[in-house]
C-alpha atoms as a PDB file:
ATOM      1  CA  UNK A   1      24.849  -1.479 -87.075  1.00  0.00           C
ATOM      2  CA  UNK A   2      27.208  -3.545 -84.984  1.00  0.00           C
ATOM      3  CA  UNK A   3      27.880  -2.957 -81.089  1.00  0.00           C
ATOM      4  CA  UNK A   4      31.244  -2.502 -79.581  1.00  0.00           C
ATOM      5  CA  UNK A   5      31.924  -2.255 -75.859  1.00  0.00           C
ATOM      6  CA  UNK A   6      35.356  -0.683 -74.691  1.00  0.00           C
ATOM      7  CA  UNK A   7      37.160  -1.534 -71.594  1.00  0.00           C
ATOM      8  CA  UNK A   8      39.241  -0.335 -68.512  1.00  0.00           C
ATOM      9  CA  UNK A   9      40.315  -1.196 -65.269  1.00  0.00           C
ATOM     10  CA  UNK A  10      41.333   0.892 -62.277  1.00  0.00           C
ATOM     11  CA  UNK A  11      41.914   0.429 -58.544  1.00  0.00           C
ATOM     12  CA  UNK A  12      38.935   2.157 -56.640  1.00  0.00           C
ATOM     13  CA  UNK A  13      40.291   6.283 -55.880  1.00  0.00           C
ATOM     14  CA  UNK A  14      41.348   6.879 -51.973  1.00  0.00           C
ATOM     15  CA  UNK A  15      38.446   9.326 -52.228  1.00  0.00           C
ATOM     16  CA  UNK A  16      36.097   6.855 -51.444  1.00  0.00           C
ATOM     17  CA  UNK A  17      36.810   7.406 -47.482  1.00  0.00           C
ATOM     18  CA  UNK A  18      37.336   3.194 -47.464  1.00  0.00           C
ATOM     19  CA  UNK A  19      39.908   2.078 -45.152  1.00  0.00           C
ATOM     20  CA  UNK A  20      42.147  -0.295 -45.563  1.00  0.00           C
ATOM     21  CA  UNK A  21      42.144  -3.809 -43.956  1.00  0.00           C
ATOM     22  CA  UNK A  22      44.360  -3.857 -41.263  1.00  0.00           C
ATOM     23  CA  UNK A  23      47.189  -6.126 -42.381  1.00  0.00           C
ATOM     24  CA  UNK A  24      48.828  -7.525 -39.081  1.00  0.00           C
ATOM     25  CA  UNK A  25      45.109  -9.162 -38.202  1.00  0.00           C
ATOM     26  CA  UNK A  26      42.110 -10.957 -39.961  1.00  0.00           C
ATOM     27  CA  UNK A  27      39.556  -7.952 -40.962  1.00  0.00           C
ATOM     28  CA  UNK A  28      36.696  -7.438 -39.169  1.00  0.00           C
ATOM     29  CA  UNK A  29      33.359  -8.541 -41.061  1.00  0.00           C
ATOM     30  CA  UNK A  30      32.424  -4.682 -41.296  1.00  0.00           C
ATOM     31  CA  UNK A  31      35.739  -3.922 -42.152  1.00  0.00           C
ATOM     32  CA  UNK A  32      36.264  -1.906 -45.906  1.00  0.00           C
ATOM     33  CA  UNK A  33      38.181  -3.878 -48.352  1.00  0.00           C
ATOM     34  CA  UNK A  34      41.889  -2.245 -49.191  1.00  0.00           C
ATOM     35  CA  UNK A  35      42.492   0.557 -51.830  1.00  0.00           C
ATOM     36  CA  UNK A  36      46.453   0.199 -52.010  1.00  0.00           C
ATOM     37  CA  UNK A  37      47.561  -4.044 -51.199  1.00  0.00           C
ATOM     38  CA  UNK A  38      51.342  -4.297 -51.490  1.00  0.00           C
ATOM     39  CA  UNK A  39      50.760  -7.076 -54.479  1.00  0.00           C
ATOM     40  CA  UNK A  40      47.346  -5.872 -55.960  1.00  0.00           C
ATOM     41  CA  UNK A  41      45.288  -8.821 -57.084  1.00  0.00           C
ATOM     42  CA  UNK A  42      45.466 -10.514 -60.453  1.00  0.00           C
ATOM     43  CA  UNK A  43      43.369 -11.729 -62.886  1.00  0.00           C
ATOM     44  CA  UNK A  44      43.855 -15.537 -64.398  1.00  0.00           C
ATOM     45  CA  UNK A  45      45.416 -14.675 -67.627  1.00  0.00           C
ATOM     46  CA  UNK A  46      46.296 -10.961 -67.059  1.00  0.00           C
ATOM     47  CA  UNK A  47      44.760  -8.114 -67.917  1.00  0.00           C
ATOM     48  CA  UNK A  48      44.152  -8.921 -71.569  1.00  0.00           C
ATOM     49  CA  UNK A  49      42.470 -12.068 -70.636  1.00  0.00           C
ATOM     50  CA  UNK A  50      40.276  -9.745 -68.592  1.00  0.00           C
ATOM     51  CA  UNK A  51      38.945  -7.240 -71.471  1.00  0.00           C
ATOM     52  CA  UNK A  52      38.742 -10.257 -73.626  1.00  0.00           C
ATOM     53  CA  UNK A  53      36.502 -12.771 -71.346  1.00  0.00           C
ATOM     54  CA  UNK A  54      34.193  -9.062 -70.994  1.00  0.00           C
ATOM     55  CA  UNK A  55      34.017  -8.549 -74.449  1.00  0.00           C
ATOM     56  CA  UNK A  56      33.307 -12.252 -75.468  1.00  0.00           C
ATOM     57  CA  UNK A  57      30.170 -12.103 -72.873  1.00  0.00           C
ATOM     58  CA  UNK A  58      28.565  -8.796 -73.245  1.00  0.00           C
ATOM     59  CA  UNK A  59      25.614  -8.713 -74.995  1.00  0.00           C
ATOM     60  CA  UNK A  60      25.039  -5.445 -75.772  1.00  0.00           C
ATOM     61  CA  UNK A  61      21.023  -4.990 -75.262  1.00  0.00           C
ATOM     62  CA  UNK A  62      18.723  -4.700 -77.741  1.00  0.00           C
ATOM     63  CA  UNK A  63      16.790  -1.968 -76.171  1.00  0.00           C
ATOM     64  CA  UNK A  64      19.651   0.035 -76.126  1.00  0.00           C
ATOM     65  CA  UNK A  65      20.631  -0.407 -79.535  1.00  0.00           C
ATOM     66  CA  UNK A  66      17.066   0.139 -80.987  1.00  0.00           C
ATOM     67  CA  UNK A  67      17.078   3.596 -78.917  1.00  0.00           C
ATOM     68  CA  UNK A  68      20.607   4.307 -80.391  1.00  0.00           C
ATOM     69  CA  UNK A  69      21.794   4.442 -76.607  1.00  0.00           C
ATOM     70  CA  UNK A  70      25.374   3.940 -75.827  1.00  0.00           C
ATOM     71  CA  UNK A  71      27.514   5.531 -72.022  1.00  0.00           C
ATOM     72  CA  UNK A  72      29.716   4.800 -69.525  1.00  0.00           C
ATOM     73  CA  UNK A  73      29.009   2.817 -66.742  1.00  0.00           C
ATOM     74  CA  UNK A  74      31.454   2.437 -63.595  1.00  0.00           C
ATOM     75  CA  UNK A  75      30.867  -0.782 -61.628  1.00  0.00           C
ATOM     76  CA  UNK A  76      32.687  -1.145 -58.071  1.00  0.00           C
ATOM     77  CA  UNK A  77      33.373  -4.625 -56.820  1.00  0.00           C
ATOM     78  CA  UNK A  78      35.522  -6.030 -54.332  1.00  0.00           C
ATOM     79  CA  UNK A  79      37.861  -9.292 -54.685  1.00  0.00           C
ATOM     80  CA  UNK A  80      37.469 -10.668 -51.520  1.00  0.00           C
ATOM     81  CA  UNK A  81      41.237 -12.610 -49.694  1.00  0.00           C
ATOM     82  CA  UNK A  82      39.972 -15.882 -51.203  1.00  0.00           C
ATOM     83  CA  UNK A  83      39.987 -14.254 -54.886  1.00  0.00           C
ATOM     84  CA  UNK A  84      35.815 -14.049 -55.693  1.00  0.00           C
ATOM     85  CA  UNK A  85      33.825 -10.912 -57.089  1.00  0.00           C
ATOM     86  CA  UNK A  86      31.330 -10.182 -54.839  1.00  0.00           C
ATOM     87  CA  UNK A  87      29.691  -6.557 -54.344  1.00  0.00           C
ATOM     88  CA  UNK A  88      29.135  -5.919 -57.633  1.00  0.00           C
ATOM     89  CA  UNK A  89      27.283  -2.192 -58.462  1.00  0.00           C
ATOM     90  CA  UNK A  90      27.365   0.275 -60.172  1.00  0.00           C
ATOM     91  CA  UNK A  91      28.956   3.822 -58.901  1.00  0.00           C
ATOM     92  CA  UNK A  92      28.033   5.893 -61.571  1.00  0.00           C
ATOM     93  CA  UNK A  93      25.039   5.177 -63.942  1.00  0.00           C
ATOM     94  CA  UNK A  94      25.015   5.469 -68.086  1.00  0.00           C
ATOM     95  CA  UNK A  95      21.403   6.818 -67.571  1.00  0.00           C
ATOM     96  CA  UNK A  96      20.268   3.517 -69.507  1.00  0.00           C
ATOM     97  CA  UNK A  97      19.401   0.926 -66.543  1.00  0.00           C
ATOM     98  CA  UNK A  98      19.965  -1.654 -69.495  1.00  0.00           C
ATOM     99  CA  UNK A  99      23.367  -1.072 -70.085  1.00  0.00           C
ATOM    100  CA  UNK A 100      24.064  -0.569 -66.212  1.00  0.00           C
ATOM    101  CA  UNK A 101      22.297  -3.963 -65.939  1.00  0.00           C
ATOM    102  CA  UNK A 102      24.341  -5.689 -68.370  1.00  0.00           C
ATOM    103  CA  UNK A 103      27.462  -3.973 -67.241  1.00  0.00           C
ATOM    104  CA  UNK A 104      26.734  -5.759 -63.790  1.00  0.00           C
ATOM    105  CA  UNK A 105      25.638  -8.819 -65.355  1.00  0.00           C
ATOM    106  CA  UNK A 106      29.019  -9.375 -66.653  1.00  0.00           C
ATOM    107  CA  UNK A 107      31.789  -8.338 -63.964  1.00  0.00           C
ATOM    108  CA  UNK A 108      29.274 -10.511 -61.635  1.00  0.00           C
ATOM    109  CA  UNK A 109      30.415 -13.564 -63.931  1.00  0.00           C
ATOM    110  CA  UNK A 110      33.728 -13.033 -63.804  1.00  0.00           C
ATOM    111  CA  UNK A 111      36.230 -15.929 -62.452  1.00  0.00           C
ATOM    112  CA  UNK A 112      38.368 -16.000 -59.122  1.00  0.00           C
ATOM    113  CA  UNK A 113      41.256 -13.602 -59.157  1.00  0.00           C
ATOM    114  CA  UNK A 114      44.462 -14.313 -57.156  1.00  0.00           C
ATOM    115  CA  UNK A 115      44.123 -12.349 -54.276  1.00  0.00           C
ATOM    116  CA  UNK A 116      45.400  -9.084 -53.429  1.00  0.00           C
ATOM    117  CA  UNK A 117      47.667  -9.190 -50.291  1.00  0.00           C
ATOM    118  CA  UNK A 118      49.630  -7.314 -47.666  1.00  0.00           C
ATOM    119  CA  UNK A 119      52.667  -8.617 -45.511  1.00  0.00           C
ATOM    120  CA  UNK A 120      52.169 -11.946 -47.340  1.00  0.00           C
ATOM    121  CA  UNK A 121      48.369 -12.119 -46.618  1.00  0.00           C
ATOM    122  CA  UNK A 122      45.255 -11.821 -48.547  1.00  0.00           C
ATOM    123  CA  UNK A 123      42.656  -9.006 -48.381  1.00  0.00           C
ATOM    124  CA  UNK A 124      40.073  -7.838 -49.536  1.00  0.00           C
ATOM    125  CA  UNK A 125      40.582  -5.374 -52.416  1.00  0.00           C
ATOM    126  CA  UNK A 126      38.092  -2.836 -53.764  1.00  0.00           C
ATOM    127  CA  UNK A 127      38.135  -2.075 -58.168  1.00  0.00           C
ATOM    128  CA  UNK A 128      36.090  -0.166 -60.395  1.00  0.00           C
ATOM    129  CA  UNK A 129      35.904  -0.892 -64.051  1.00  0.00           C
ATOM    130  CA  UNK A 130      34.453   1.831 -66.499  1.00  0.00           C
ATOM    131  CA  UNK A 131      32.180  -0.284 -69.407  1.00  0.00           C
ATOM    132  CA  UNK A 132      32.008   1.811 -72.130  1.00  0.00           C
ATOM    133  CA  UNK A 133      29.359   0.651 -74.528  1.00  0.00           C
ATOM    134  CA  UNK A 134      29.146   2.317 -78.072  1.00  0.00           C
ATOM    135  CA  UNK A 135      27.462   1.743 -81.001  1.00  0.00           C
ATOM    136  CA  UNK A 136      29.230   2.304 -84.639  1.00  0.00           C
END
């Protein structure tokens, strides 16, 4: 039984009550990253660089394939003005803390991005990315 995990990316939802950074200033520390950056921030590579470095370094857990287990998992994160992933978590669980773990595990190892900005300055941007993990 091989293990395939399926991929996609989307900007965090304005229903999230974040606010965005205000651009004509530096953010405060305690300040919520931006939902909607005039140049959103970008991957090394693109986007199919993106689904391929996840897929080349998931390991999709043993556990979870021995209990036949397979979900969704949405992890958050933010790409902060100087283009790292930090605040990685997960927003909605798969039920199976493995896969949730993994899911982490992997956007947490994920290179610097060019960072989002606004008026020609970086900010702080929040994602999500659904990690679909499913067994065939």
């Amino acid at each position: 039984m091989g293990a395939i995990a399926l991929f996609s990316v989307l900007p965090l939802s304005a229903q999230n009550n974040s606010h965005p950074a205000k651009p004509d200033s530096d953010p405060a520390p305690d300040e919520q990253p931006t939902l909607a950056p005039e140049q959103m921030p970008e991957y090394p590579g693109g986007m199919s660089a993106l689904f391929s470095f996840i897929a080349e370094n998931v390991q999709y857990p043993e556990e979870a394939k021995k209990a036949d287990k397979g979900g969704r998992v949405l992890c958050a994160f933010v790409i902060t003005k100087t283009g790292k992933v930090t605040d990685v978590h997960v927003v909605r669980s798969s039920d199976t803390q493995c896969l949730d773990d993994e899911a982490v595990r992997v956007i947490s190892m994920l290179p610097n991005w060019k960072p989002g900005t606004v008026k020609g300055k970086p900010v702080d941007v929040a994602f999500t990315i659904p990690v679909n993990f499913t067994l065939k």
